[in-house]
C-alpha atoms as a PDB file:
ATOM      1  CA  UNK A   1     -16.656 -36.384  21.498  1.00  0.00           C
ATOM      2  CA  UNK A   2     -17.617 -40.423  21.220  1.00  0.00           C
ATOM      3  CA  UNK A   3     -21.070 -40.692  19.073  1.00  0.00           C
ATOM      4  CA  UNK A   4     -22.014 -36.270  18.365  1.00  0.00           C
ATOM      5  CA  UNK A   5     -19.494 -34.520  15.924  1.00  0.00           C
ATOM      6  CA  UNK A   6     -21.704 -30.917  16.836  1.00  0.00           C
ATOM      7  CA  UNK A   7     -23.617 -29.549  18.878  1.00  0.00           C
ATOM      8  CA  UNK A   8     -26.937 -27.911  17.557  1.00  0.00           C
ATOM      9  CA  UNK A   9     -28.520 -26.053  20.977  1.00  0.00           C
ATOM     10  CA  UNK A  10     -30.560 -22.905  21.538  1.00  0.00           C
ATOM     11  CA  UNK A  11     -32.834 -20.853  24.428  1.00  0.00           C
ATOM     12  CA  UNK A  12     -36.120 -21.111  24.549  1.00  0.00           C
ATOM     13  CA  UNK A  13     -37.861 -18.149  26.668  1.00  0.00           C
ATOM     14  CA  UNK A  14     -39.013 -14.275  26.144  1.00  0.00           C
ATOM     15  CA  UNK A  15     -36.972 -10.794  25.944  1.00  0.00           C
ATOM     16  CA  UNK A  16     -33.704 -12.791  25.032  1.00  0.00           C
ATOM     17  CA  UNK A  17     -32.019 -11.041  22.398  1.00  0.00           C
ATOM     18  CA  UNK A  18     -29.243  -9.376  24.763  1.00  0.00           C
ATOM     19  CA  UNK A  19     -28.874 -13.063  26.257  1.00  0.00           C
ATOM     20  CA  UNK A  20     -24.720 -13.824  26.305  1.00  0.00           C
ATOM     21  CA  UNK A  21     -25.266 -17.286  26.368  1.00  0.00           C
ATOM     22  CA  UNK A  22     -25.249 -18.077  22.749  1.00  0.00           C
ATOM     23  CA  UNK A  23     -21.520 -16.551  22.420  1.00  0.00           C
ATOM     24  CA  UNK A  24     -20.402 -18.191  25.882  1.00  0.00           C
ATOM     25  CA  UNK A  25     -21.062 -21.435  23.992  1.00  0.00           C
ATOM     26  CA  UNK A  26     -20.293 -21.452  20.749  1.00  0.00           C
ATOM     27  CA  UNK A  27     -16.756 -19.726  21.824  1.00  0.00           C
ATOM     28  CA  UNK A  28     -16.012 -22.176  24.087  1.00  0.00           C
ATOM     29  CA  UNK A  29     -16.911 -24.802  21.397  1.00  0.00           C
ATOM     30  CA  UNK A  30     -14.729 -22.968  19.010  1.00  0.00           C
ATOM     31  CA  UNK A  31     -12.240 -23.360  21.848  1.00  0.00           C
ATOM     32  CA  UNK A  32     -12.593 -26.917  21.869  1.00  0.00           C
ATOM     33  CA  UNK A  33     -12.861 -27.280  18.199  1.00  0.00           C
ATOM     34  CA  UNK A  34     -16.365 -28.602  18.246  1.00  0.00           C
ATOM     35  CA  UNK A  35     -18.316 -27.535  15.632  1.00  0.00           C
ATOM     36  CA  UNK A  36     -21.045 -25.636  17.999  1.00  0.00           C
ATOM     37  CA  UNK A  37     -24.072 -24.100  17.040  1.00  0.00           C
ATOM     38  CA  UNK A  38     -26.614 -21.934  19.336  1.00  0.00           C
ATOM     39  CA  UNK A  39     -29.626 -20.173  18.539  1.00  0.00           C
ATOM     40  CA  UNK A  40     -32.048 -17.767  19.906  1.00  0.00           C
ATOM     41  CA  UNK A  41     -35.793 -18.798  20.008  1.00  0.00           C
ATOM     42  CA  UNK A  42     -37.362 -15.673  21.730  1.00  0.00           C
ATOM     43  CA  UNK A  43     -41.371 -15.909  22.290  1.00  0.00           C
ATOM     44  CA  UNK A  44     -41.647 -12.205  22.042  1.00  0.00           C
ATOM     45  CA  UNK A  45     -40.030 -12.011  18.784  1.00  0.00           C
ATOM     46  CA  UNK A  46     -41.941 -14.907  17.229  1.00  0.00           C
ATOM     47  CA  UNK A  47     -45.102 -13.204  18.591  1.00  0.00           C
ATOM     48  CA  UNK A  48     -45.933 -16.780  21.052  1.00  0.00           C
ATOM     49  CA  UNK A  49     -46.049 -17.635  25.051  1.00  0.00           C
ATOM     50  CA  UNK A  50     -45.266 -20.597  27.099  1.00  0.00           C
ATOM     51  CA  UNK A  51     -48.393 -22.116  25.531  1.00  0.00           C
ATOM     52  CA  UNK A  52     -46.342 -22.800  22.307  1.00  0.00           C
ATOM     53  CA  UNK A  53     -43.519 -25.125  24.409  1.00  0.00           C
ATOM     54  CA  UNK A  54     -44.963 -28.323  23.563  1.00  0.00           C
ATOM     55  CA  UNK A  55     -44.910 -27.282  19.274  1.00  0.00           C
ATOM     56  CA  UNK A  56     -41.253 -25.593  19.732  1.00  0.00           C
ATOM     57  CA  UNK A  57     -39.992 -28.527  21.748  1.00  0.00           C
ATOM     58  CA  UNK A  58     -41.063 -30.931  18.874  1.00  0.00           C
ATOM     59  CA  UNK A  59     -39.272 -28.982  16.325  1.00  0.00           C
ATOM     60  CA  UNK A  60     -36.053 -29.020  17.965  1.00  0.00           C
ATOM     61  CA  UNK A  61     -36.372 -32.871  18.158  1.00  0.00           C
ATOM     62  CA  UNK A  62     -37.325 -32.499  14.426  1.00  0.00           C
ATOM     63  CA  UNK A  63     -34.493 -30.666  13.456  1.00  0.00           C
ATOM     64  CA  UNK A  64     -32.093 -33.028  15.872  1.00  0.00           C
ATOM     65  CA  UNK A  65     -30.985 -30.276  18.298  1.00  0.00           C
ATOM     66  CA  UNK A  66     -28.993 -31.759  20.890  1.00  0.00           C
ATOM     67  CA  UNK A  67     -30.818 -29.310  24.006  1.00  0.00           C
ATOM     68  CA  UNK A  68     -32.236 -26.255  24.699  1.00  0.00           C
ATOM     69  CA  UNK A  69     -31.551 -24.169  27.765  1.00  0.00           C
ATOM     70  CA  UNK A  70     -35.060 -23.233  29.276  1.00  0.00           C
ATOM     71  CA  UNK A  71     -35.555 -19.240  30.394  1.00  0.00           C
ATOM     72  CA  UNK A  72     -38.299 -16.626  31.541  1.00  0.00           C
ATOM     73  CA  UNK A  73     -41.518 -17.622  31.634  1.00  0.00           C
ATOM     74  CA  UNK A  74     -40.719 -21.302  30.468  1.00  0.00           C
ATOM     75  CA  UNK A  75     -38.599 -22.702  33.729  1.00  0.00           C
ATOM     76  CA  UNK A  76     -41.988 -24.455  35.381  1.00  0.00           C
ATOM     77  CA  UNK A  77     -44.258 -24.798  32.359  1.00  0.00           C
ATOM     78  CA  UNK A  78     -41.549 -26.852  30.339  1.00  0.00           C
ATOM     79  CA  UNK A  79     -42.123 -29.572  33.592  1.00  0.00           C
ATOM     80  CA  UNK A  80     -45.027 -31.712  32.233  1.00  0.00           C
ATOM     81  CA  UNK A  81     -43.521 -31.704  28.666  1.00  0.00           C
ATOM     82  CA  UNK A  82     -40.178 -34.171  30.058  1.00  0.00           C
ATOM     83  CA  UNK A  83     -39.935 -37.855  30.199  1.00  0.00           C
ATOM     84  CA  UNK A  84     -37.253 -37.602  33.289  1.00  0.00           C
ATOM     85  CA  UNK A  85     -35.818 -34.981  35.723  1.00  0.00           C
ATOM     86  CA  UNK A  86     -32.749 -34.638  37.348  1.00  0.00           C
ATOM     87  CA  UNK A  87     -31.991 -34.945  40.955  1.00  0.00           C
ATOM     88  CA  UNK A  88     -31.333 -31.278  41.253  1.00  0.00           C
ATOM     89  CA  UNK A  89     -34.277 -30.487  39.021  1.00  0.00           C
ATOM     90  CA  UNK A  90     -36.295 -32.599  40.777  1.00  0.00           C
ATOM     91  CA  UNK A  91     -35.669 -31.013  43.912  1.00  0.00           C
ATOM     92  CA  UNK A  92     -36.342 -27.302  42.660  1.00  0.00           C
ATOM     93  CA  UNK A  93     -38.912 -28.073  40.867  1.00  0.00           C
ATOM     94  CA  UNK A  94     -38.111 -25.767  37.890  1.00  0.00           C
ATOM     95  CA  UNK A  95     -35.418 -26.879  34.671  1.00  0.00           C
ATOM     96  CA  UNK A  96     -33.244 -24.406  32.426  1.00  0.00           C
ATOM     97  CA  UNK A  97     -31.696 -27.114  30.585  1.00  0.00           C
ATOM     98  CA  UNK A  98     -32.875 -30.038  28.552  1.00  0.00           C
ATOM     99  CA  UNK A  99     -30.765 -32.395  27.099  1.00  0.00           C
ATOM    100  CA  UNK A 100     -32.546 -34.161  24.050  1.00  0.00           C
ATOM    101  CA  UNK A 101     -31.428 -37.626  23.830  1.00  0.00           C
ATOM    102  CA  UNK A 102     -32.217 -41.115  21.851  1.00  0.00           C
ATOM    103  CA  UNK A 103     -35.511 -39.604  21.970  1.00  0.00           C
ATOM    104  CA  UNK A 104     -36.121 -38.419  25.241  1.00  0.00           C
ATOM    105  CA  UNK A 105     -36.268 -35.081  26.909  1.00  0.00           C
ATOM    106  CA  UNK A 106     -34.131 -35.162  30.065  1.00  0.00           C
ATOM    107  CA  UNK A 107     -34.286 -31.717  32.263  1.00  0.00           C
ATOM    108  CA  UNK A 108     -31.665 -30.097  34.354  1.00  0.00           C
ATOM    109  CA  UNK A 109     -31.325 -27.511  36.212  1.00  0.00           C
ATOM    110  CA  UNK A 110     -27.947 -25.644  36.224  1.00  0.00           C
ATOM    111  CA  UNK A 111     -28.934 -22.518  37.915  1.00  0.00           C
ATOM    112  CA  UNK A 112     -28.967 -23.806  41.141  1.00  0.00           C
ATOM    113  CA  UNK A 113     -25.268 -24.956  41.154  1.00  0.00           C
ATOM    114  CA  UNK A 114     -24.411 -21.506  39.272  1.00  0.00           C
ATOM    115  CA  UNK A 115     -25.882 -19.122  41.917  1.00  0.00           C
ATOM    116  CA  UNK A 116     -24.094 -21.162  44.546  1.00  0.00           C
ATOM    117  CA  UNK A 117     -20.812 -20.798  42.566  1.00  0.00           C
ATOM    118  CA  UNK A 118     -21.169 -17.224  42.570  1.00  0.00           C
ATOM    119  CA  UNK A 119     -22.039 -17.052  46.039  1.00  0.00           C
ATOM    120  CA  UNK A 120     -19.220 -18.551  47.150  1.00  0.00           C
ATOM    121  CA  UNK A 121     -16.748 -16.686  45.077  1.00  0.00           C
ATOM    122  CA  UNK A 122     -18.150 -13.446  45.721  1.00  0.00           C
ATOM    123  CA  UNK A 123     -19.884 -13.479  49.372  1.00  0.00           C
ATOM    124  CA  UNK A 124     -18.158 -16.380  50.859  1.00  0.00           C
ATOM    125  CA  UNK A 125     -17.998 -14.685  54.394  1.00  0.00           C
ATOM    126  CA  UNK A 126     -21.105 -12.561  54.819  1.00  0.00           C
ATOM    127  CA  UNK A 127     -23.902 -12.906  57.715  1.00  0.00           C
ATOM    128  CA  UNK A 128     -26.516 -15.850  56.526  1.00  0.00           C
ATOM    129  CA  UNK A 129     -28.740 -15.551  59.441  1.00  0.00           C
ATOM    130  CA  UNK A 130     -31.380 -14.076  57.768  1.00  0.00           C
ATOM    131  CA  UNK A 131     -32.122 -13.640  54.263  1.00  0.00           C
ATOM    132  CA  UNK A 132     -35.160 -11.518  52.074  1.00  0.00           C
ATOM    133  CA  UNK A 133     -35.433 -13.171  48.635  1.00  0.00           C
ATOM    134  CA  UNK A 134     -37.307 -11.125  46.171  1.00  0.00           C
ATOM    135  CA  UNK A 135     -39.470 -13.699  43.563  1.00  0.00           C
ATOM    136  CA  UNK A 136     -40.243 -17.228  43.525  1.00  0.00           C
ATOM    137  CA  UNK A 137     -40.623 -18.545  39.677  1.00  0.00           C
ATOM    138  CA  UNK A 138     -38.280 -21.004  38.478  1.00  0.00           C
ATOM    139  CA  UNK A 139     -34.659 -18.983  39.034  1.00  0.00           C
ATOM    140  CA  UNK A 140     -36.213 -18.118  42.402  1.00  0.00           C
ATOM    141  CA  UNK A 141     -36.762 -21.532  43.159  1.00  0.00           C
ATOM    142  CA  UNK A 142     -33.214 -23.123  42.127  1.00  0.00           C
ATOM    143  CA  UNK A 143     -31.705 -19.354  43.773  1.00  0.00           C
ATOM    144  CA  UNK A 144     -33.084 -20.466  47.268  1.00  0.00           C
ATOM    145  CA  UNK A 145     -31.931 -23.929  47.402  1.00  0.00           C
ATOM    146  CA  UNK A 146     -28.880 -22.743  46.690  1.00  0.00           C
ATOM    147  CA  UNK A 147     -28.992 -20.196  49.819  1.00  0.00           C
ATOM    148  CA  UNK A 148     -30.317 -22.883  51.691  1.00  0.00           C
ATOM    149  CA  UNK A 149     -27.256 -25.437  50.635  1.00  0.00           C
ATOM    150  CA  UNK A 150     -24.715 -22.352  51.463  1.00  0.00           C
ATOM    151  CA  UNK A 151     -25.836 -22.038  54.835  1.00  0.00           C
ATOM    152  CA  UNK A 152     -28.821 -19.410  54.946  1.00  0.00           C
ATOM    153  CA  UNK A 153     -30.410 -20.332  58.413  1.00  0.00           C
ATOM    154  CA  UNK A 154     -33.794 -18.312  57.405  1.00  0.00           C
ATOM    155  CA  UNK A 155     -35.332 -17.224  54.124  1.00  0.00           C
ATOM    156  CA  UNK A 156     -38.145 -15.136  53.446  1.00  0.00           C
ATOM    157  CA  UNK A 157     -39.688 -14.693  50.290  1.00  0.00           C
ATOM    158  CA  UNK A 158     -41.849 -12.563  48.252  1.00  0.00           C
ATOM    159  CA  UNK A 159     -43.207 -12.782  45.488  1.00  0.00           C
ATOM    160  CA  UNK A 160     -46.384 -10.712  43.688  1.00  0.00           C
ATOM    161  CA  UNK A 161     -48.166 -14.165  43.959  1.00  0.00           C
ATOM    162  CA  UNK A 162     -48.089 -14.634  47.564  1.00  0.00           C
ATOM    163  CA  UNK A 163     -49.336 -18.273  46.770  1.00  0.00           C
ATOM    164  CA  UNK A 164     -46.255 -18.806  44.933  1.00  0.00           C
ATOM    165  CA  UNK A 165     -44.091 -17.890  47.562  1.00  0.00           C
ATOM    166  CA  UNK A 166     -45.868 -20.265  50.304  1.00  0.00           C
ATOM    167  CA  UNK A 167     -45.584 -22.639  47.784  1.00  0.00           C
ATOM    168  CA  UNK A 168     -41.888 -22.103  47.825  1.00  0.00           C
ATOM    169  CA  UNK A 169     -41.615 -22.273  51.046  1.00  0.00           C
ATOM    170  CA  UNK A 170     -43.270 -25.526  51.788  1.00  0.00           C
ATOM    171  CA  UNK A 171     -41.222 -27.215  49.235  1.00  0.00           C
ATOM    172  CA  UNK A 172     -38.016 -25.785  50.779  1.00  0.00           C
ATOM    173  CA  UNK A 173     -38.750 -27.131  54.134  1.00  0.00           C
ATOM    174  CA  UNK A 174     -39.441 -30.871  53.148  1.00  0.00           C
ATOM    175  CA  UNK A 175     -36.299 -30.515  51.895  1.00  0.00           C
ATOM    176  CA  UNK A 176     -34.623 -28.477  54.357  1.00  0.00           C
ATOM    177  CA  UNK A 177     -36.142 -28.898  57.597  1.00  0.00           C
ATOM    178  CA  UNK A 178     -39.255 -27.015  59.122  1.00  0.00           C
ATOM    179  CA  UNK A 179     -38.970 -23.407  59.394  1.00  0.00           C
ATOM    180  CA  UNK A 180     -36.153 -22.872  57.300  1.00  0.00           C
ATOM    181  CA  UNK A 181     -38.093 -20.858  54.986  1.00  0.00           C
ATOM    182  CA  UNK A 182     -41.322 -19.017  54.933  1.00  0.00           C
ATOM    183  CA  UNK A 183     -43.518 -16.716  52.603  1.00  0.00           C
ATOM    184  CA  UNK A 184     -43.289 -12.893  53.491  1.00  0.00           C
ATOM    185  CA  UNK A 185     -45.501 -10.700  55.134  1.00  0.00           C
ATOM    186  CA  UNK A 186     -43.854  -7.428  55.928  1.00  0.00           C
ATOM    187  CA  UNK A 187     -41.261  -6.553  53.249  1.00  0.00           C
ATOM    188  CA  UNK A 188     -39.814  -3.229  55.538  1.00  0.00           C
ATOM    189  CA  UNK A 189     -39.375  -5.120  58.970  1.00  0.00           C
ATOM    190  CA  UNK A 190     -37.678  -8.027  57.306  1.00  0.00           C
ATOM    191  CA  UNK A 191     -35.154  -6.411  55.438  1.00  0.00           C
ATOM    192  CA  UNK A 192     -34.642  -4.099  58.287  1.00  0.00           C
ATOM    193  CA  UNK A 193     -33.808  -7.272  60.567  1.00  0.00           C
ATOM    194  CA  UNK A 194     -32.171  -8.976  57.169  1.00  0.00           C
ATOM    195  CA  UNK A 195     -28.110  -9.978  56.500  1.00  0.00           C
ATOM    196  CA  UNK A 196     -28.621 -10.260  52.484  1.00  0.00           C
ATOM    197  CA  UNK A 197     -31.253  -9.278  49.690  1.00  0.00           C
ATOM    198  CA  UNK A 198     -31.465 -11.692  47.057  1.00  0.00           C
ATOM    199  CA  UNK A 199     -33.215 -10.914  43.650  1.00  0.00           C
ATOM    200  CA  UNK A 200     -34.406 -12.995  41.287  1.00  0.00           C
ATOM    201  CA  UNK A 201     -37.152 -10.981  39.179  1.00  0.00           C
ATOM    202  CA  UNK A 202     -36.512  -9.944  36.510  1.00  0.00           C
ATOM    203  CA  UNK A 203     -37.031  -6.526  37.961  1.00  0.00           C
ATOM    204  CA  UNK A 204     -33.756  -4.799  36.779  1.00  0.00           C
ATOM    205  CA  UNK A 205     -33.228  -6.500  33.521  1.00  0.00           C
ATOM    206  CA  UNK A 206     -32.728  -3.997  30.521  1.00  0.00           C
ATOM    207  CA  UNK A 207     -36.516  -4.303  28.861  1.00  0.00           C
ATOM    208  CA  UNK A 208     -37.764  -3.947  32.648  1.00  0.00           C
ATOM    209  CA  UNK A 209     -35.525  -1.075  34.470  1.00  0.00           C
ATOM    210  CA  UNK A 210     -36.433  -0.410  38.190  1.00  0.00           C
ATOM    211  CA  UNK A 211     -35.975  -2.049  41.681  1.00  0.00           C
ATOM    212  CA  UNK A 212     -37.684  -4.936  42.971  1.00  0.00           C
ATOM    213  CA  UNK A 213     -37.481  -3.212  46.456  1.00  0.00           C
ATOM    214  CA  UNK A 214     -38.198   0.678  47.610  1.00  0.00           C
ATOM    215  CA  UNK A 215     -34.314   2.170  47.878  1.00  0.00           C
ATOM    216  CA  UNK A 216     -35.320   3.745  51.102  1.00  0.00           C
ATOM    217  CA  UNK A 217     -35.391   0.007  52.699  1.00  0.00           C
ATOM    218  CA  UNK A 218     -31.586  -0.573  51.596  1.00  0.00           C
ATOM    219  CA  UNK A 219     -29.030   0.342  54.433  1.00  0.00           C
ATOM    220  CA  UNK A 220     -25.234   0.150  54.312  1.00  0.00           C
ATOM    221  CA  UNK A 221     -25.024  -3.607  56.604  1.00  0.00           C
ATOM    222  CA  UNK A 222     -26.817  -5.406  53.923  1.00  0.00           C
ATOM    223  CA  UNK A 223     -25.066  -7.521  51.719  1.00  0.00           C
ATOM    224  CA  UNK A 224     -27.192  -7.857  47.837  1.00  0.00           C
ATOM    225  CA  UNK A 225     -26.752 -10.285  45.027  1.00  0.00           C
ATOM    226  CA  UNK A 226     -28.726 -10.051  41.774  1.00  0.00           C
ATOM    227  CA  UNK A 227     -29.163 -12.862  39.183  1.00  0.00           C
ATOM    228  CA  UNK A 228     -30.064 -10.291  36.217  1.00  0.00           C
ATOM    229  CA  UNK A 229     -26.912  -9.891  34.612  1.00  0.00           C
ATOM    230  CA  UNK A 230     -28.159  -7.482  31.477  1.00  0.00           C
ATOM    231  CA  UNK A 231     -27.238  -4.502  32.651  1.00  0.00           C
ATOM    232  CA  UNK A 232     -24.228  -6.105  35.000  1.00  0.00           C
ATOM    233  CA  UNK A 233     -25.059  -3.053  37.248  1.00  0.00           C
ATOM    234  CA  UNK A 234     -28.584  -3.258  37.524  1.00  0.00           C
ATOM    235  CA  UNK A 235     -30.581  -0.193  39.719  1.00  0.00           C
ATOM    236  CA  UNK A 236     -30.443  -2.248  42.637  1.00  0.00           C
ATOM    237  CA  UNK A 237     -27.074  -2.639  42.581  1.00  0.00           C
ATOM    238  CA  UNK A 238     -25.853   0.820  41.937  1.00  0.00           C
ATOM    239  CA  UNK A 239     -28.162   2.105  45.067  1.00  0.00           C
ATOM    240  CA  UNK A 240     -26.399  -0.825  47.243  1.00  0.00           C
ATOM    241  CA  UNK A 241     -23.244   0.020  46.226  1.00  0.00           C
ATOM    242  CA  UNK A 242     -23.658   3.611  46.434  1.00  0.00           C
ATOM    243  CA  UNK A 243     -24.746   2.842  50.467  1.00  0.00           C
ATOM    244  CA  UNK A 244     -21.574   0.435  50.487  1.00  0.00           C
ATOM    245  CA  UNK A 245     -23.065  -3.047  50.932  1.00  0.00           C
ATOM    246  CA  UNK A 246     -21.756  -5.912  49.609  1.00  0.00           C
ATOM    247  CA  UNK A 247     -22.941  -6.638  46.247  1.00  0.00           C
ATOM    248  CA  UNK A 248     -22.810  -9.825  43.814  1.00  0.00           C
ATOM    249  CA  UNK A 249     -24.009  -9.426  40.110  1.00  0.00           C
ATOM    250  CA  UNK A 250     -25.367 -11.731  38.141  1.00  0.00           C
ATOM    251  CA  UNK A 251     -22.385 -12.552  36.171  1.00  0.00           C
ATOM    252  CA  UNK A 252     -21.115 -15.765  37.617  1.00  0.00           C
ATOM    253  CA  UNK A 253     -24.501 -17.446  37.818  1.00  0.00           C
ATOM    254  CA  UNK A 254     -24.921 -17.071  33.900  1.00  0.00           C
ATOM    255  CA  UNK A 255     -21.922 -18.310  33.640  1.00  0.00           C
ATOM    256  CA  UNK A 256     -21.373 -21.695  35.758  1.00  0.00           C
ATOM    257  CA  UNK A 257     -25.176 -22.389  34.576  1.00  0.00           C
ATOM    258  CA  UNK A 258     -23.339 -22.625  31.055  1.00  0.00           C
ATOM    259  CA  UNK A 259     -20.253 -24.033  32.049  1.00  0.00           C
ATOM    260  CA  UNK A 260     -22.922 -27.122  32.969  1.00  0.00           C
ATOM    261  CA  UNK A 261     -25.238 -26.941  30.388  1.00  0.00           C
ATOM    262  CA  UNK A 262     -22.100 -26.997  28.173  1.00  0.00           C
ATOM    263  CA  UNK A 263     -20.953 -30.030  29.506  1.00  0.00           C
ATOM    264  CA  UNK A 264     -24.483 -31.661  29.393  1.00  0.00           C
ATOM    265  CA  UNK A 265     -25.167 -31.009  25.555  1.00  0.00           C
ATOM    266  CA  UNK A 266     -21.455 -31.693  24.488  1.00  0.00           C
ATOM    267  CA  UNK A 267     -20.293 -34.243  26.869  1.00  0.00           C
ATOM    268  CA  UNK A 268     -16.934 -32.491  27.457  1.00  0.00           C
ATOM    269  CA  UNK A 269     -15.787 -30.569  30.478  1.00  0.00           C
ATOM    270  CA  UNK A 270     -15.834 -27.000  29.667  1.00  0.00           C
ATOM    271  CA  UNK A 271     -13.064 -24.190  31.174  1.00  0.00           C
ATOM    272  CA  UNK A 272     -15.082 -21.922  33.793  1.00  0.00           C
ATOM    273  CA  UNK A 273     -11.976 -19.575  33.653  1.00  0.00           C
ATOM    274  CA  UNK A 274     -11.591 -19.319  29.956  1.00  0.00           C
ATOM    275  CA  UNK A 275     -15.724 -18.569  29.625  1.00  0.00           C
ATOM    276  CA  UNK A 276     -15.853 -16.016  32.834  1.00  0.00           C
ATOM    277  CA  UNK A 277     -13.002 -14.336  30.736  1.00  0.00           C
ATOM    278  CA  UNK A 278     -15.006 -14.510  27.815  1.00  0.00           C
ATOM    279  CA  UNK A 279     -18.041 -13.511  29.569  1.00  0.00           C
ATOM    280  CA  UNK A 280     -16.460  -9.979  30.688  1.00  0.00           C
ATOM    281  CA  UNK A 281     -15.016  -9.254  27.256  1.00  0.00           C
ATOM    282  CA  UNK A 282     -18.643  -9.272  26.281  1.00  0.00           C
ATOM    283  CA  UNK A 283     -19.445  -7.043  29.592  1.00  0.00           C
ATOM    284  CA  UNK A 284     -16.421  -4.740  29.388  1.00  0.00           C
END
């Protein structure tokens, strides 16, 4: 590494004690023989909410942390607290990475290009004609890019702020083209005319078990993909599975997010095969 002997990083967001992404760095760090250090800053535990960001953001300058990956409920809220935004993050509107640097807070988003990574590997030939996309917060917002990059010709999306979801919506079609995407109204008859079933609520994860959709509305010719990847099975996917759809978990979108964010904070190309290993060591 040219000017940074270490790496000092950590995740800022709430519920993140089972996160894997502290071990998925610092291994590959040890791998690299960087001396790599990444810590947990979890809301709930330290008893705060998103309103805290601006405090927390100007201790880890303080303390010379090199970045902080951004989670739930911090991906849109962290936006106004950044002096520049990548392309990418730009584009979603929502970061999960920020690099800090000579004294400036530079966001990225990584989830975008993870999702995509994962959708590739693992549903590289399914039906994208159309596609029901359960939440739009900040994963939901780099998630449907992504679908929209890969090829989905129609996205609908819910979300339990309708609002949001329009929101969504418009941006994607600036940057789309008209029509591409639009807010839900009738959750049954569009998954009943639907390809694919996206999540990404948090609906699923281990502190918030359940499905983000009724099982009744799954059938057998829909493919599903999940971004929660604590449990690696989640409810959703079990049901799918058990009515053999397609199914993608959430495990390669944690990981090519890191694989970037990696690269970002340490300025060194990281080994996607040697952390997706890692990854399901931790998931075995």
């Amino acid at each position: 590494m040219s000017r940074q002997a270490s790496v000092l990083a950590g995740l800022i967001g709430a519920g993140i004690q089972a996160s894997r992404t502290p071990a998925l760095h610092e291994q590959e760090g040890d791998a690299q023989h960087l001396r790599y250090l990444y810590r947990l800053i979890d809301l709930d535990q330290l008893g705060l909410d998103s309103s805290a960001l601006p405090e927390l953001l100007r201790a880890a300058e303080q303390m010379s942390f090199t970045g902080l990956n951004i989670t739930f409920p911090c991906k849109q809220s962290i936006l106004p607290l950044l002096d520049e935004l990548s392309p990418e993050a730009q584009g979603i509107g929502a970061v999960n990475t920020v690099v800090l640097k000579d004294g400036k807070r530079v966001g990225h988003n990584t989830d975008c290009l993870g999702f995509a990574e994962g959708f590739r590997r693992g549903l590289q030939d399914v039906a994208r004609r159309q596609v029901v996309q359960m939440g739009a917060g900040g994963a939901g917002a780099a998630v449907a890019h992504a679908l929209l990059s890969e090829g989905v010709e129609q996205l609908n999306i819910f979300d339990v702020e309708p609002q949001r979801a329009q929101s969504l919506a418009d941006n994607l079609n600036q940057h789309f083209g008209s029509a591409r995407a639009r807010a839900g109204g009738d959750l049954s008859s569009a998954l009943h005319s639907a390809d694919g079933l996206v999540n990404t609520t948090p609906m699923g994860m281990a502190k918030l078990p359940g499905m983000p959709v009724p099982v009744e509305l799954l059938r057998a010719q829909l493919w599903v993909a999940e971004i929660v990847y604590f449990p690696l099975e989640t409810e959703l996917l079990r049901n799918a599975r058990a009515l053999g759809c397609r199914t993608l978990d959430g495990g390669t979108m944690a990981v090519f997010q890191a694989v970037k964010a990696f690269e970002l904070f340490s300025g060194q190309r990281a080994d996607p095969q040697r952390m997706l290993a890692h990854f399901h060591s931790m998931n075995g």
